[in-house]
C-alpha atoms as a PDB file:
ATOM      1  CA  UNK A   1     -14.126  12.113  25.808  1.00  0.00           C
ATOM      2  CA  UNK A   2     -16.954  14.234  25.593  1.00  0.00           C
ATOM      3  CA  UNK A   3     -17.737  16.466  29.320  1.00  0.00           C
ATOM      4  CA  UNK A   4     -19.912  13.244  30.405  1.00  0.00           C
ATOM      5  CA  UNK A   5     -17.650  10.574  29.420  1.00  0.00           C
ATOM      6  CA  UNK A   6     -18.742   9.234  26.438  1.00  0.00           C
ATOM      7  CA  UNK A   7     -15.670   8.502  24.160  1.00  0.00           C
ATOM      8  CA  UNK A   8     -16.481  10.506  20.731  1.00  0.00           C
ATOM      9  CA  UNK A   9     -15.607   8.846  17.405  1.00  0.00           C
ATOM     10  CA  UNK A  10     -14.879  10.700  14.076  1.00  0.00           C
ATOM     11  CA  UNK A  11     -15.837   9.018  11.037  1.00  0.00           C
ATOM     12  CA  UNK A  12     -14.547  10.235   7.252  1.00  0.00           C
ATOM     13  CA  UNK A  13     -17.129   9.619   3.683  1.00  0.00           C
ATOM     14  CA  UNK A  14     -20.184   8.928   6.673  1.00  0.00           C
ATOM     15  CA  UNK A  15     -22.358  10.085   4.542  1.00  0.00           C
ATOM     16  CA  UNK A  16     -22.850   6.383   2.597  1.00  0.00           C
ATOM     17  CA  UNK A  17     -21.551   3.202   2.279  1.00  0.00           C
ATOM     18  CA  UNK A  18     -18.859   1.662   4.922  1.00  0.00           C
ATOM     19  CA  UNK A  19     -18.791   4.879   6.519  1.00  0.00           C
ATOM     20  CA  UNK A  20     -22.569   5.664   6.758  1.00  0.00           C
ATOM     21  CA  UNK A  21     -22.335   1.816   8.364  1.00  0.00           C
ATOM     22  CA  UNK A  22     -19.321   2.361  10.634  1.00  0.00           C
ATOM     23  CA  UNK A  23     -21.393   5.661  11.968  1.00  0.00           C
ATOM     24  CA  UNK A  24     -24.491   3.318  13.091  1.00  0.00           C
ATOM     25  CA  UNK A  25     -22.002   0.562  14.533  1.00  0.00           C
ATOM     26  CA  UNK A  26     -19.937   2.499  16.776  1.00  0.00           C
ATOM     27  CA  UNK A  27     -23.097   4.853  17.887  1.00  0.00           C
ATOM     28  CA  UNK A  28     -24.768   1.453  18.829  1.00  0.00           C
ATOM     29  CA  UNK A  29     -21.610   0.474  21.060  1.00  0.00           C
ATOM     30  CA  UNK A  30     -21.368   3.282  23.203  1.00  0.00           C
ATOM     31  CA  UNK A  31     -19.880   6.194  21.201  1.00  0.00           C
ATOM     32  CA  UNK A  32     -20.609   9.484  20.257  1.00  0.00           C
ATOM     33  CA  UNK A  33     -19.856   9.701  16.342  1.00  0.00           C
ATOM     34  CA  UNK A  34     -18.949  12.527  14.846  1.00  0.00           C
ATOM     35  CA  UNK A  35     -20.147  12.016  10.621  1.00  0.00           C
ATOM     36  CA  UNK A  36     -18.235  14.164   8.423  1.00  0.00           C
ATOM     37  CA  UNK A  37     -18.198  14.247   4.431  1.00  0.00           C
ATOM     38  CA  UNK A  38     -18.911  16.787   1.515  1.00  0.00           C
ATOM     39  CA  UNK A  39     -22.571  15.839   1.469  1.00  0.00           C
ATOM     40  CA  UNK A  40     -24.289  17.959   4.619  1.00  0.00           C
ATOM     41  CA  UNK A  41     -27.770  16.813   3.457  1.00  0.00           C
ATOM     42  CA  UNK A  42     -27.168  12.687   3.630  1.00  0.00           C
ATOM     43  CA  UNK A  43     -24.808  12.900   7.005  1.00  0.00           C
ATOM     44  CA  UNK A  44     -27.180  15.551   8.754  1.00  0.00           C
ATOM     45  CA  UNK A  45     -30.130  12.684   7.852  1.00  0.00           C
ATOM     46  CA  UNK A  46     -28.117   9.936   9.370  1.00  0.00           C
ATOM     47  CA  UNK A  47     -26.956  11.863  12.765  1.00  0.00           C
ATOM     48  CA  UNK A  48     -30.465  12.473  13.190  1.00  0.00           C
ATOM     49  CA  UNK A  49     -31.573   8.640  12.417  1.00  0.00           C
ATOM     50  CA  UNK A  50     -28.704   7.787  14.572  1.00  0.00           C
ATOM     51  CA  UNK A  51     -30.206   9.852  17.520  1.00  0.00           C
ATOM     52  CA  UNK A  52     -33.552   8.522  16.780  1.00  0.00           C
ATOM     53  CA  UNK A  53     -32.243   5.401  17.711  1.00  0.00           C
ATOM     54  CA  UNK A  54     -31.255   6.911  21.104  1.00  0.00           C
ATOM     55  CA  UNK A  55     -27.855   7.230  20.329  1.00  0.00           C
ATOM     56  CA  UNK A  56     -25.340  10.325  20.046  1.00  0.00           C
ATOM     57  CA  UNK A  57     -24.394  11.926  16.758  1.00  0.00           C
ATOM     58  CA  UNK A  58     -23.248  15.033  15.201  1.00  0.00           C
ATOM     59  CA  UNK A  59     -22.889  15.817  11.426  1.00  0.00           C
ATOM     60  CA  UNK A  60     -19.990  18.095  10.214  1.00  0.00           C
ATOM     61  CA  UNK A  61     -19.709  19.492   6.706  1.00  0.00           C
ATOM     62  CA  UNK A  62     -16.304  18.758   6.167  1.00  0.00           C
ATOM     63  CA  UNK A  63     -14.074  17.867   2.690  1.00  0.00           C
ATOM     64  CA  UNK A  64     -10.676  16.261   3.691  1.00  0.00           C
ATOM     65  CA  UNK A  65      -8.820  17.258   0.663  1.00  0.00           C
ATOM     66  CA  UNK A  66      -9.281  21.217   2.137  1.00  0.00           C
ATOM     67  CA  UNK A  67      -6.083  21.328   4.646  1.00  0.00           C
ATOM     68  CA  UNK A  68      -7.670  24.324   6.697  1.00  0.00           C
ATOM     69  CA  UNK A  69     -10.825  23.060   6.991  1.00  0.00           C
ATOM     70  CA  UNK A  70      -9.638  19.968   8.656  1.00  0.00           C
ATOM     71  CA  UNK A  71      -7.436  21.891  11.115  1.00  0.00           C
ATOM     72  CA  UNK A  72     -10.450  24.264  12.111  1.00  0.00           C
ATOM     73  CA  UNK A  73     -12.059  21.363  12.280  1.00  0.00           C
ATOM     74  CA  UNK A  74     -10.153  19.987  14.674  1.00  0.00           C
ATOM     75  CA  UNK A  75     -10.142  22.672  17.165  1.00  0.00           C
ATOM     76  CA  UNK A  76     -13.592  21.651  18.026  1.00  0.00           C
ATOM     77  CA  UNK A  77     -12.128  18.739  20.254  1.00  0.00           C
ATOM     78  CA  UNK A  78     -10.040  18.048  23.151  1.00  0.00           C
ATOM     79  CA  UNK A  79     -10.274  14.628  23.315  1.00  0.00           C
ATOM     80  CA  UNK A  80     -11.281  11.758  20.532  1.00  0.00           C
ATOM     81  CA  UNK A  81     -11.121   8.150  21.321  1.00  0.00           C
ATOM     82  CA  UNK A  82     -11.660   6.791  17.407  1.00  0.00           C
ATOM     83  CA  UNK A  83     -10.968   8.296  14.306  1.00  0.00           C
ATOM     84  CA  UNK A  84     -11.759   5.979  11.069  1.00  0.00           C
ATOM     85  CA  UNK A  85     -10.222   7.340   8.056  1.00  0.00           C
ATOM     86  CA  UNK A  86     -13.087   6.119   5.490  1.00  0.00           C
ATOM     87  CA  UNK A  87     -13.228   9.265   2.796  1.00  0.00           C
ATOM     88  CA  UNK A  88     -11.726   7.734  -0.374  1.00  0.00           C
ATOM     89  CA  UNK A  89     -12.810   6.288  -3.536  1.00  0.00           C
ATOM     90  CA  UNK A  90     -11.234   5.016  -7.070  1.00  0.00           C
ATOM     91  CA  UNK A  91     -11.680   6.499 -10.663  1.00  0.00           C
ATOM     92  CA  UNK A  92     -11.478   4.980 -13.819  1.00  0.00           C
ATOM     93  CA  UNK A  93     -10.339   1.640 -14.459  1.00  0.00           C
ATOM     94  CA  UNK A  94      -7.879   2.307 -17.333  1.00  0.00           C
ATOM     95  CA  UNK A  95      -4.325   0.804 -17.906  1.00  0.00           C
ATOM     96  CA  UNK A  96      -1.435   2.934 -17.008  1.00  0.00           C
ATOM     97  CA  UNK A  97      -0.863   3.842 -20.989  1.00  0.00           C
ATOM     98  CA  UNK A  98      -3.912   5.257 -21.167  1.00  0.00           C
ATOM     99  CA  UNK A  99      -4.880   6.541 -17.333  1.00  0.00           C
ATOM    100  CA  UNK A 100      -6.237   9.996 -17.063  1.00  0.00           C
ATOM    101  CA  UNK A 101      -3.245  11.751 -14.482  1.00  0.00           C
ATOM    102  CA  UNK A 102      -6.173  13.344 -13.281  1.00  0.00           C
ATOM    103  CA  UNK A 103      -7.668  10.665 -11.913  1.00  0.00           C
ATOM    104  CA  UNK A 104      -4.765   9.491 -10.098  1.00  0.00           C
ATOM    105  CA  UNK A 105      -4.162  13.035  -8.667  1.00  0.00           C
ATOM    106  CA  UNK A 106      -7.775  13.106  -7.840  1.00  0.00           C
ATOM    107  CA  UNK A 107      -7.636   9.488  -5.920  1.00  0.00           C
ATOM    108  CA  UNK A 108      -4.081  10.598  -4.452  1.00  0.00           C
ATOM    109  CA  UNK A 109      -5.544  13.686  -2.937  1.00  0.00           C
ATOM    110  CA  UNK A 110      -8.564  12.325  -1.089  1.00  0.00           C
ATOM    111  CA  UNK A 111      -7.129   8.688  -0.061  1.00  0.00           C
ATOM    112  CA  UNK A 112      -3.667   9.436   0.773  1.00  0.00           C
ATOM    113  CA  UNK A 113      -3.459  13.385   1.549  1.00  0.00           C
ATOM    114  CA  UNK A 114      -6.946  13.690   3.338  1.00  0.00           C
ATOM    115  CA  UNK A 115      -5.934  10.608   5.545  1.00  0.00           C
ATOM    116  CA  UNK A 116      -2.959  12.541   6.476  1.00  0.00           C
ATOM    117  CA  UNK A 117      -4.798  15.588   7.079  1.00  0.00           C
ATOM    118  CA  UNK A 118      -7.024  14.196   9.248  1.00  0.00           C
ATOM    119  CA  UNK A 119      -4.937  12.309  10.721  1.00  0.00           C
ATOM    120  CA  UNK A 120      -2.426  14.821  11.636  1.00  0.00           C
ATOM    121  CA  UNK A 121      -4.829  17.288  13.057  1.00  0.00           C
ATOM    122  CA  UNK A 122      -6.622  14.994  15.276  1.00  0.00           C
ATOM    123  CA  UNK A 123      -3.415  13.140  16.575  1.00  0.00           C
ATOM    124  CA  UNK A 124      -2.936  15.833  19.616  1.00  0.00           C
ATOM    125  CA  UNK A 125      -6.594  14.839  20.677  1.00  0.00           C
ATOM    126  CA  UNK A 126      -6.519  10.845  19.880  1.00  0.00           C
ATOM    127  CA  UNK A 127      -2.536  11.216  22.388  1.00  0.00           C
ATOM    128  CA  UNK A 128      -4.688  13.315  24.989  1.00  0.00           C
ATOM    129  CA  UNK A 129      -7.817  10.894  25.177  1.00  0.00           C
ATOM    130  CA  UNK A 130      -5.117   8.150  26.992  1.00  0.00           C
ATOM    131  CA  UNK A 131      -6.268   5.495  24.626  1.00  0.00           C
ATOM    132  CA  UNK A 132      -6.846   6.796  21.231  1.00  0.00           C
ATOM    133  CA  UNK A 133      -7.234   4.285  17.834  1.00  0.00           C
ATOM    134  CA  UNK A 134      -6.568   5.046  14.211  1.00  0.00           C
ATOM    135  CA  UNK A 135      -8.285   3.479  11.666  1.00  0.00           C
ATOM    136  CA  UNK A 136      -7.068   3.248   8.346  1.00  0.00           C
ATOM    137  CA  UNK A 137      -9.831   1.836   5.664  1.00  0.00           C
ATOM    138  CA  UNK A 138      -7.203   0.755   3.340  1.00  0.00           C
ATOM    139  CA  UNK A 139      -7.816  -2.306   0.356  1.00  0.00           C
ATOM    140  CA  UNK A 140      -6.646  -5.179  -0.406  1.00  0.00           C
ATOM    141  CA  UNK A 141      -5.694  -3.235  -3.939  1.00  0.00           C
ATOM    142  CA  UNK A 142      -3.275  -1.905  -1.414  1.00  0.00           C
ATOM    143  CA  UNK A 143      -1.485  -5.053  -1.038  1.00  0.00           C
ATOM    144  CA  UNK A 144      -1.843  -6.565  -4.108  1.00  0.00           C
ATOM    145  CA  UNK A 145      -2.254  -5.078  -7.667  1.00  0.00           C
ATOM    146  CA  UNK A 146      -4.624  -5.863 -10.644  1.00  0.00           C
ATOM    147  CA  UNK A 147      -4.502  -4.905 -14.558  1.00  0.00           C
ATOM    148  CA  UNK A 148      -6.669  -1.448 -14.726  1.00  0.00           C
ATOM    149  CA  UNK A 149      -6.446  -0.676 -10.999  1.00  0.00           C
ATOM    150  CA  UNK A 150      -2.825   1.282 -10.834  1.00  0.00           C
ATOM    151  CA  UNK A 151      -4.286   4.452  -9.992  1.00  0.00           C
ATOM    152  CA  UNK A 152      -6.542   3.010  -7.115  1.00  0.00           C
ATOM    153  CA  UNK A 153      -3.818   0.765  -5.709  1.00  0.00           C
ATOM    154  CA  UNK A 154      -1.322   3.629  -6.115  1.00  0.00           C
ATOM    155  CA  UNK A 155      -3.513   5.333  -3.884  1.00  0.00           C
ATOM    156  CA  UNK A 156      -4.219   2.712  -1.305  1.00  0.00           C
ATOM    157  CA  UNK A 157      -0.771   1.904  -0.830  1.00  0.00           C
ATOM    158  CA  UNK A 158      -0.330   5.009   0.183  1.00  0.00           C
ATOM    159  CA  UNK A 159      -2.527   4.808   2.640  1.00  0.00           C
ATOM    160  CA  UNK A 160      -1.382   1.569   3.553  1.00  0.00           C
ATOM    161  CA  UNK A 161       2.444   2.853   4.285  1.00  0.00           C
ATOM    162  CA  UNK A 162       1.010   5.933   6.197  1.00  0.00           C
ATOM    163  CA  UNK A 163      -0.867   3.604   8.183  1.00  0.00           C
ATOM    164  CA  UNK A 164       2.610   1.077   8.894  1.00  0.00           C
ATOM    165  CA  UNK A 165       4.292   4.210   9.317  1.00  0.00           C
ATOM    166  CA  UNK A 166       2.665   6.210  11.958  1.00  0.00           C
ATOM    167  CA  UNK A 167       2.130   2.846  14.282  1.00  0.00           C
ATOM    168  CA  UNK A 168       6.305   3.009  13.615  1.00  0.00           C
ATOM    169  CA  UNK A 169       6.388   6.350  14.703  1.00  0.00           C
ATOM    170  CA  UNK A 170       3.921   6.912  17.376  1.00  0.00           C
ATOM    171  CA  UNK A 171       5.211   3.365  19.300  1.00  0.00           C
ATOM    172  CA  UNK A 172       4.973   4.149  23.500  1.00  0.00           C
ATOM    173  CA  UNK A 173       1.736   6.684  22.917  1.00  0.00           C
ATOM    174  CA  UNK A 174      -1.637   6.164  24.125  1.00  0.00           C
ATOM    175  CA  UNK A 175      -2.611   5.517  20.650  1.00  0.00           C
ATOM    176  CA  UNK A 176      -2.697   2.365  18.480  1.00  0.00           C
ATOM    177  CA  UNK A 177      -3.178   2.316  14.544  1.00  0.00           C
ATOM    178  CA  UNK A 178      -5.406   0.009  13.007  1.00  0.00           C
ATOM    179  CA  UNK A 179      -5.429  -1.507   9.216  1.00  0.00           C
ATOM    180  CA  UNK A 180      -8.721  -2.520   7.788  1.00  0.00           C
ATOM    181  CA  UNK A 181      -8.162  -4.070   3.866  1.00  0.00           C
ATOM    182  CA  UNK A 182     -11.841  -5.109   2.315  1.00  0.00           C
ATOM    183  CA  UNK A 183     -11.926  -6.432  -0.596  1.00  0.00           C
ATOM    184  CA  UNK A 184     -14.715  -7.348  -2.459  1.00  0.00           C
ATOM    185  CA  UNK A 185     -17.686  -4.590  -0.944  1.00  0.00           C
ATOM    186  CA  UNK A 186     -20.779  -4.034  -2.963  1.00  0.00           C
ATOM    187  CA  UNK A 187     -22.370  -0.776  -1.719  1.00  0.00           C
ATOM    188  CA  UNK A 188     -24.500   1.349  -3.523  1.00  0.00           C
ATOM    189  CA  UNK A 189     -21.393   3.813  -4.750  1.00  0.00           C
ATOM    190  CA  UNK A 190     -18.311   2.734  -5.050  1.00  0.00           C
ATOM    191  CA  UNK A 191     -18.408   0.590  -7.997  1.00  0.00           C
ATOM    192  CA  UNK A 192     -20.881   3.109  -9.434  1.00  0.00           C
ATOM    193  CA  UNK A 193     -18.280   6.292  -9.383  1.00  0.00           C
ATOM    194  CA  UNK A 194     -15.874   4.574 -10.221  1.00  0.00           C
ATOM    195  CA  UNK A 195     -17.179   3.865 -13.474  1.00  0.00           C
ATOM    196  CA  UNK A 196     -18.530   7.457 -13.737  1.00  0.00           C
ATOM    197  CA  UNK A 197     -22.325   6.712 -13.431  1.00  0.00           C
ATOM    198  CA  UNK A 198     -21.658   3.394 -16.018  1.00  0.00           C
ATOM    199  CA  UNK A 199     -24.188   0.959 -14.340  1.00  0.00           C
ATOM    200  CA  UNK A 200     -23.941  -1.690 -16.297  1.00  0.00           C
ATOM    201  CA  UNK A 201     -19.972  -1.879 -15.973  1.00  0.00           C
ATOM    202  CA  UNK A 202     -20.692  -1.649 -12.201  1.00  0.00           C
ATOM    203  CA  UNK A 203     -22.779  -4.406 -12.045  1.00  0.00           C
ATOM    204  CA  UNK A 204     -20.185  -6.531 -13.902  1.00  0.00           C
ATOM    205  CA  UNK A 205     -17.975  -5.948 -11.391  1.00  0.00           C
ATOM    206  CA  UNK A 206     -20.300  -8.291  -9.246  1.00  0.00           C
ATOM    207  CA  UNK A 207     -21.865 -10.834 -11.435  1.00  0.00           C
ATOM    208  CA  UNK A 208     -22.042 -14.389 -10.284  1.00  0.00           C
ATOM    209  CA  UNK A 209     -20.693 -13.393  -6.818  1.00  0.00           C
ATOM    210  CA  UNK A 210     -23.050 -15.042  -4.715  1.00  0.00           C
ATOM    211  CA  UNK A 211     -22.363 -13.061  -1.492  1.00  0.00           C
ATOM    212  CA  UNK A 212     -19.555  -9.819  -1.625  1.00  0.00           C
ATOM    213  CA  UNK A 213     -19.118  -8.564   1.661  1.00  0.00           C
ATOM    214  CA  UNK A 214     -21.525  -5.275   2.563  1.00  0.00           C
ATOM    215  CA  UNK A 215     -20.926  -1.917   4.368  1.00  0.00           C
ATOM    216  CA  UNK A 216     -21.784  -3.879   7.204  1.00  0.00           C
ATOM    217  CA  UNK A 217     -19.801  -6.819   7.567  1.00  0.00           C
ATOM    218  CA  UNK A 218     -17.266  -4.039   7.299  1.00  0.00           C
ATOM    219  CA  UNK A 219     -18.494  -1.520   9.698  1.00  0.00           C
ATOM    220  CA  UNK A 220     -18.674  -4.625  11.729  1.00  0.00           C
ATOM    221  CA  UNK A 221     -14.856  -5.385  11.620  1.00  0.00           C
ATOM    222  CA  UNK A 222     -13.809  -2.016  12.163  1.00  0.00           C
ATOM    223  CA  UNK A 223     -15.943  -1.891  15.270  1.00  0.00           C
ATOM    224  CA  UNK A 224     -14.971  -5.200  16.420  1.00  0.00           C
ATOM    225  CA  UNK A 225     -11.041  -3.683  15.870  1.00  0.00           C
ATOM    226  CA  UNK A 226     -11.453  -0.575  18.265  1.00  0.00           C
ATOM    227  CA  UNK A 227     -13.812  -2.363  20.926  1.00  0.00           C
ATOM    228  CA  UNK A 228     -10.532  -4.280  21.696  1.00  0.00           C
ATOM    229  CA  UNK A 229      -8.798  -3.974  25.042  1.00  0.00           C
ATOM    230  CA  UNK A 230      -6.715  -1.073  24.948  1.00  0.00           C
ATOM    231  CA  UNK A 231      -3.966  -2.959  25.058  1.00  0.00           C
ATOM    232  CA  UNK A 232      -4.500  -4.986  21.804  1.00  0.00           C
ATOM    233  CA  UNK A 233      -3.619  -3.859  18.539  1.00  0.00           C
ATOM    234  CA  UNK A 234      -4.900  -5.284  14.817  1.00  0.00           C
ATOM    235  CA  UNK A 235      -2.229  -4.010  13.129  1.00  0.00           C
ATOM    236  CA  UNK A 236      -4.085  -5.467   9.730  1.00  0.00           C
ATOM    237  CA  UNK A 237      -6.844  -7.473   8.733  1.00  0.00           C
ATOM    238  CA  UNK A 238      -7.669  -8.252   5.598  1.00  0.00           C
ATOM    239  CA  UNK A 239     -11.350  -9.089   5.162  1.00  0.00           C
ATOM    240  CA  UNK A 240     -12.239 -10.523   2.041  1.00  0.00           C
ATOM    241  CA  UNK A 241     -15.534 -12.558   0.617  1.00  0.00           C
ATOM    242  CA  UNK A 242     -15.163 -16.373   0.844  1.00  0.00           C
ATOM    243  CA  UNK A 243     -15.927 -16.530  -2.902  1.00  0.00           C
ATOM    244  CA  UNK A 244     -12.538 -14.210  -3.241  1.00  0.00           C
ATOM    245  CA  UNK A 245      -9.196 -15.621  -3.233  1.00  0.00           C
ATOM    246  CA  UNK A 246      -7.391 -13.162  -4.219  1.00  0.00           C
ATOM    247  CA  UNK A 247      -7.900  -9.742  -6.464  1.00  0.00           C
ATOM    248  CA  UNK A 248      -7.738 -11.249  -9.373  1.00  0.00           C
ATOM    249  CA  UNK A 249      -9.313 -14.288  -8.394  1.00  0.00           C
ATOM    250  CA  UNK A 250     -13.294 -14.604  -7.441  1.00  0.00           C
ATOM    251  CA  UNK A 251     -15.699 -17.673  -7.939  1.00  0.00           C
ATOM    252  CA  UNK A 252     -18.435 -16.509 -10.247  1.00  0.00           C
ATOM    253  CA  UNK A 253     -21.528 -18.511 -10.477  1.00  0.00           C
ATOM    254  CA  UNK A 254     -22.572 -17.335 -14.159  1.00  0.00           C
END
C-alpha cells in the first residue's frame, strides 16, 4: 500500500486494449494503478485521463522482455496489492512447417519470460502487502490448440503452467494467483499485429460474430477476480463469447 493506504496495482501492455481497460477498472474501484508498457506516449495519456476522472495513476516506461529494467523497476515499491500480467501478444498465424522461429521466440519472450520477470521481481512486495494477487492474462489457446496457432498457444501455455505453478509453490503466503483465459476479444490490436498490419485478415478473424467479448468485459472479470475476499481464490476462469464453443468452434452469422 501506498503511505495513505491505498492498495497500488501494477498493470503490464496498459497502454491499449485489455490492459488500457483493466487500468480504468481497478482505478475506478479503489486502487492506485501503476500503467506500464513500451509506449510512454499512450500510457502517460491514460494515467492522466485516469486522474481526470479523480482517480490515482502513474505511467512507467517499462518493456518486460528487459530483465534489469523490471528489477529497477521494482525497487520503486514496498508494497503492491495487484499485479496483472497483461503484456503479450501473438505473431503470425502459420503452421508449424512453415512458422517463422522468430516469431515463436519473439511471443516466448514477452508472454512467458516477461510474466516471469515481472512476476519474480514484484513477488517480495505482493508477500509484504499481507494480501497480494497475481494475475495471469492467459488464453484459452492456452488450454486448447488450433491449426496455425502453435506458436501463440506454445506461448500461452507457458504462461498458463507458470501461473499453476507458482499458486503450487507459493501455497501458505499472503498471496493468491489468479488465471484469466479470454477467448474470443476484439480490440483494436491484437488481431491487427498479429497479422502484421493485414486488416482485412484481421477482420476475418471476426466476421459474422455477432458480439466477441471487448477489453472490457475482460477488464471487468479480472477486476471482479481481485475484488474477492482475500480469502477466495479463482484459480481459472475461462471467459469466452456465447457465440464461442470452443477455439475452433464459433457461430458466424454470414
Amino acid at each position: 500500500m501506498t503511505a495513505a493506504g491505498t492498495p497500488i496495482a501494477v498493470v503490464t501492455g496498459a497502454s491499449s486494449g485489455i490492459g488500457a481497460a483493466t487500468a480504468r477498472q481497478l482505478a475506478a474501484a479503489g486502487y492506485r494503478v501503476v500503467l506500464t508498457a513500451r509506449r510512454k506516449d499512450r500510457i502517460e495519456a491514460l494515467a492522466a485521463e485516469i486522474v481526470e476522472a479523480g482517480h490515482q495513476a502513474t505511467a512507467y516506461a517499462l518493456d518486460v522482455t528487459d530483465r534489469e529494467a523490471v528489477q529497477t523497476f521494482a525497487t520503486a515499491f514496498r508494497t503492491i496489492a495487484v499485479l496483472v500480467n497483461n503484456a503479450g501478444g501473438a505473431l503470425g498465424a502459420d503452421p508449424v512447417a512453415t512458422g517463422d522461429p522468430e516469431d515463436w521466440r519473439q511471443m516466448y519472450e514477452v508472454n512467458v519470460i516477461g510474466t516471469l520477470n515481472v512476476t519474480q521481481a514484484l513477488l517480495p512486495a505482493l508477500t509484504a502487502s499481507g494480501d497480494g494477487t497475481v494475475v495471469v492474462l492467459s488464453s484459452t489457446a492456452g488450454h486448447s490448440t488450433y491449426e496455425g496457432g502453435a506458436g501463440y498457444v506454445a506461448a500461452k501455455n507457458g504462461a498458463r503452467v507458470l501461473a499453476e505453478t507458482l499458486r503450487l509453490e507459493i501455497v501458505g503466503t499472503p498471496v493468491r494467483v489468479i488465471e484469466i483465459a479470454p477467448g474470443m476479444v476484439k480490440t483494436d490490436e491484437f488481431a491487427t499485429t498479429r497479422f502484421r498490419g493485414d486488416t482485412d485478415k484481421a477482420a476475418k478473424v471476426y466476421a459474422g460474430v455477432a458480439e466477441p467479448l471487448t477489453a472490457d468485459d475482460v477488464a471487468d472479470t479480472i477486476t471482479w477476480a481481485c475484488t474477492r475476499p482475500p480469502h477466495v481464490n479463482i484459480d481459472l476462469l475461462v471467459v469466452r463469447p456465447r457465440a464461442q464453443a470452443s477455439n475452433t468452434k464459433v457461430h458466424r452469422e454470414l
